[in-house]
Protein backbone atom coordinates (compact mmCIF):
# COMPACT_ATOMS: atom_id res chain seq x y z
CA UNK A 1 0.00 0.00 0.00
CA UNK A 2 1.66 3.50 -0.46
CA UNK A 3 2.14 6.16 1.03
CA UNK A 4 -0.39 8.39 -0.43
CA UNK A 5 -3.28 5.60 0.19
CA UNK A 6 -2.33 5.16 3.67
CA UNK A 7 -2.51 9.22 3.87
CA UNK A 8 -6.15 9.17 2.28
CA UNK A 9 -7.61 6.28 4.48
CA UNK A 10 -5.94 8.03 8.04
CA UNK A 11 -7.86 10.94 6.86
CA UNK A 12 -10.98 9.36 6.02
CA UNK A 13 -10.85 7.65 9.07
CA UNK A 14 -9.97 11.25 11.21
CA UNK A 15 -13.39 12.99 8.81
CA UNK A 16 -15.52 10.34 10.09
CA UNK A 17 -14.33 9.98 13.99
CA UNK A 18 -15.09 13.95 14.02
CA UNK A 19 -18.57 14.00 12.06
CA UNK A 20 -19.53 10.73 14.86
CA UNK A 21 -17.94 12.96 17.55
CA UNK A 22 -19.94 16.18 16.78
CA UNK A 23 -23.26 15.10 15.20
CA UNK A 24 -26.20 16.41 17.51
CA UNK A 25 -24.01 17.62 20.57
CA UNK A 26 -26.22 19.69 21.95
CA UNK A 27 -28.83 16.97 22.29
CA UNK A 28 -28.06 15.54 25.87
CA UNK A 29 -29.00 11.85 26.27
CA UNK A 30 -31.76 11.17 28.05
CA UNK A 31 -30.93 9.43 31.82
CA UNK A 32 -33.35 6.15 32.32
CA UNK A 33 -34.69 5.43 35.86
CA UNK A 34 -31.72 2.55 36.66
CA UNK A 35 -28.94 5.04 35.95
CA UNK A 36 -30.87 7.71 38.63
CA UNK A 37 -31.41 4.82 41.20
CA UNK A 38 -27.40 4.25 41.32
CA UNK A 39 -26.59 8.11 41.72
CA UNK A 40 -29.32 8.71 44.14
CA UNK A 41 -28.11 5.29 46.19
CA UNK A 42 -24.61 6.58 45.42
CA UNK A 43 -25.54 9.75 46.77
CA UNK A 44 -27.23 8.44 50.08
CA UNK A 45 -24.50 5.71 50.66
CA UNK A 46 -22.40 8.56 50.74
CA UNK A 47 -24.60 10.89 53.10
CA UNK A 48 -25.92 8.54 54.97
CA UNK A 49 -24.48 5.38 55.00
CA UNK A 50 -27.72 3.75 54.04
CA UNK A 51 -29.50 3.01 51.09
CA UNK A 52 -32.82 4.30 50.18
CA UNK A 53 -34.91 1.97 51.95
CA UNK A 54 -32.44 2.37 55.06
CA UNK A 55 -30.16 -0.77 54.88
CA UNK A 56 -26.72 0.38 56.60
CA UNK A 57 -24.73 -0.83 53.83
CA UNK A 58 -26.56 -3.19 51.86
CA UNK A 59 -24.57 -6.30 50.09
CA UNK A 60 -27.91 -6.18 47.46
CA UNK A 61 -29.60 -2.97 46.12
CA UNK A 62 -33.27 -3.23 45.52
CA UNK A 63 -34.95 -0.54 43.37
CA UNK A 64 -37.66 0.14 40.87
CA UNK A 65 -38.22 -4.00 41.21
CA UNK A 66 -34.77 -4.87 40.46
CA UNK A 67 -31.79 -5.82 42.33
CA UNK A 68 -28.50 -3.62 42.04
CA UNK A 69 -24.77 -5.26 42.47
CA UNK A 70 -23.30 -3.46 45.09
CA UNK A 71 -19.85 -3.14 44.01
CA UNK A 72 -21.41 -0.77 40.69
CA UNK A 73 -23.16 1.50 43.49
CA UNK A 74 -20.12 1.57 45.63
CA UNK A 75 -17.44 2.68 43.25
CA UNK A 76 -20.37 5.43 41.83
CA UNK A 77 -19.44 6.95 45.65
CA UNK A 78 -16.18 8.41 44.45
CA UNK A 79 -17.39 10.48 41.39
CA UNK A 80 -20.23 11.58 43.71
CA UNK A 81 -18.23 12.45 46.50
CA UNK A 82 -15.94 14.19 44.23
């Protein structure tokens, strides 16, 4: 392959990465109700040190009639905190 090909399909490549990059950034995405439940436990494991039923740390999240893994909820605590 030579040089000049290589130089077209890196720039083809670089075009594409920034239309996928900025195509509709100023549409935010929408947050669903699972993503809020792990903040807001986040956010209340943080606070509180309970959950939002009031389990002192819970080893199983229940919410919205799911279960959570704990160890997802427990590193969101750092952004949060932060």
């Amino acid at each position: 392959m030579s040089q000049k090909a290589k130089l077209l399909i890196l720039g083809l490549i670089v075009i594409l990465a920034g239309i996928l990059r900025f195509y509709r950034l100023g549409n935010y995405p929408s947050i669903f109700n699972d993503e809020a439940a792990v903040g807001y436990n986040a956010y209340s494991i943080l606070k509180t040190g309970k959950d939002e039923f009031g389990q002192t740390f819970p080893l199983f999240f229940r919410s919205f009639g799911e279960g959570k893994l704990p160890l997802y909820i427990y590193e969101a605590v750092i952004p949060v905190a932060i």
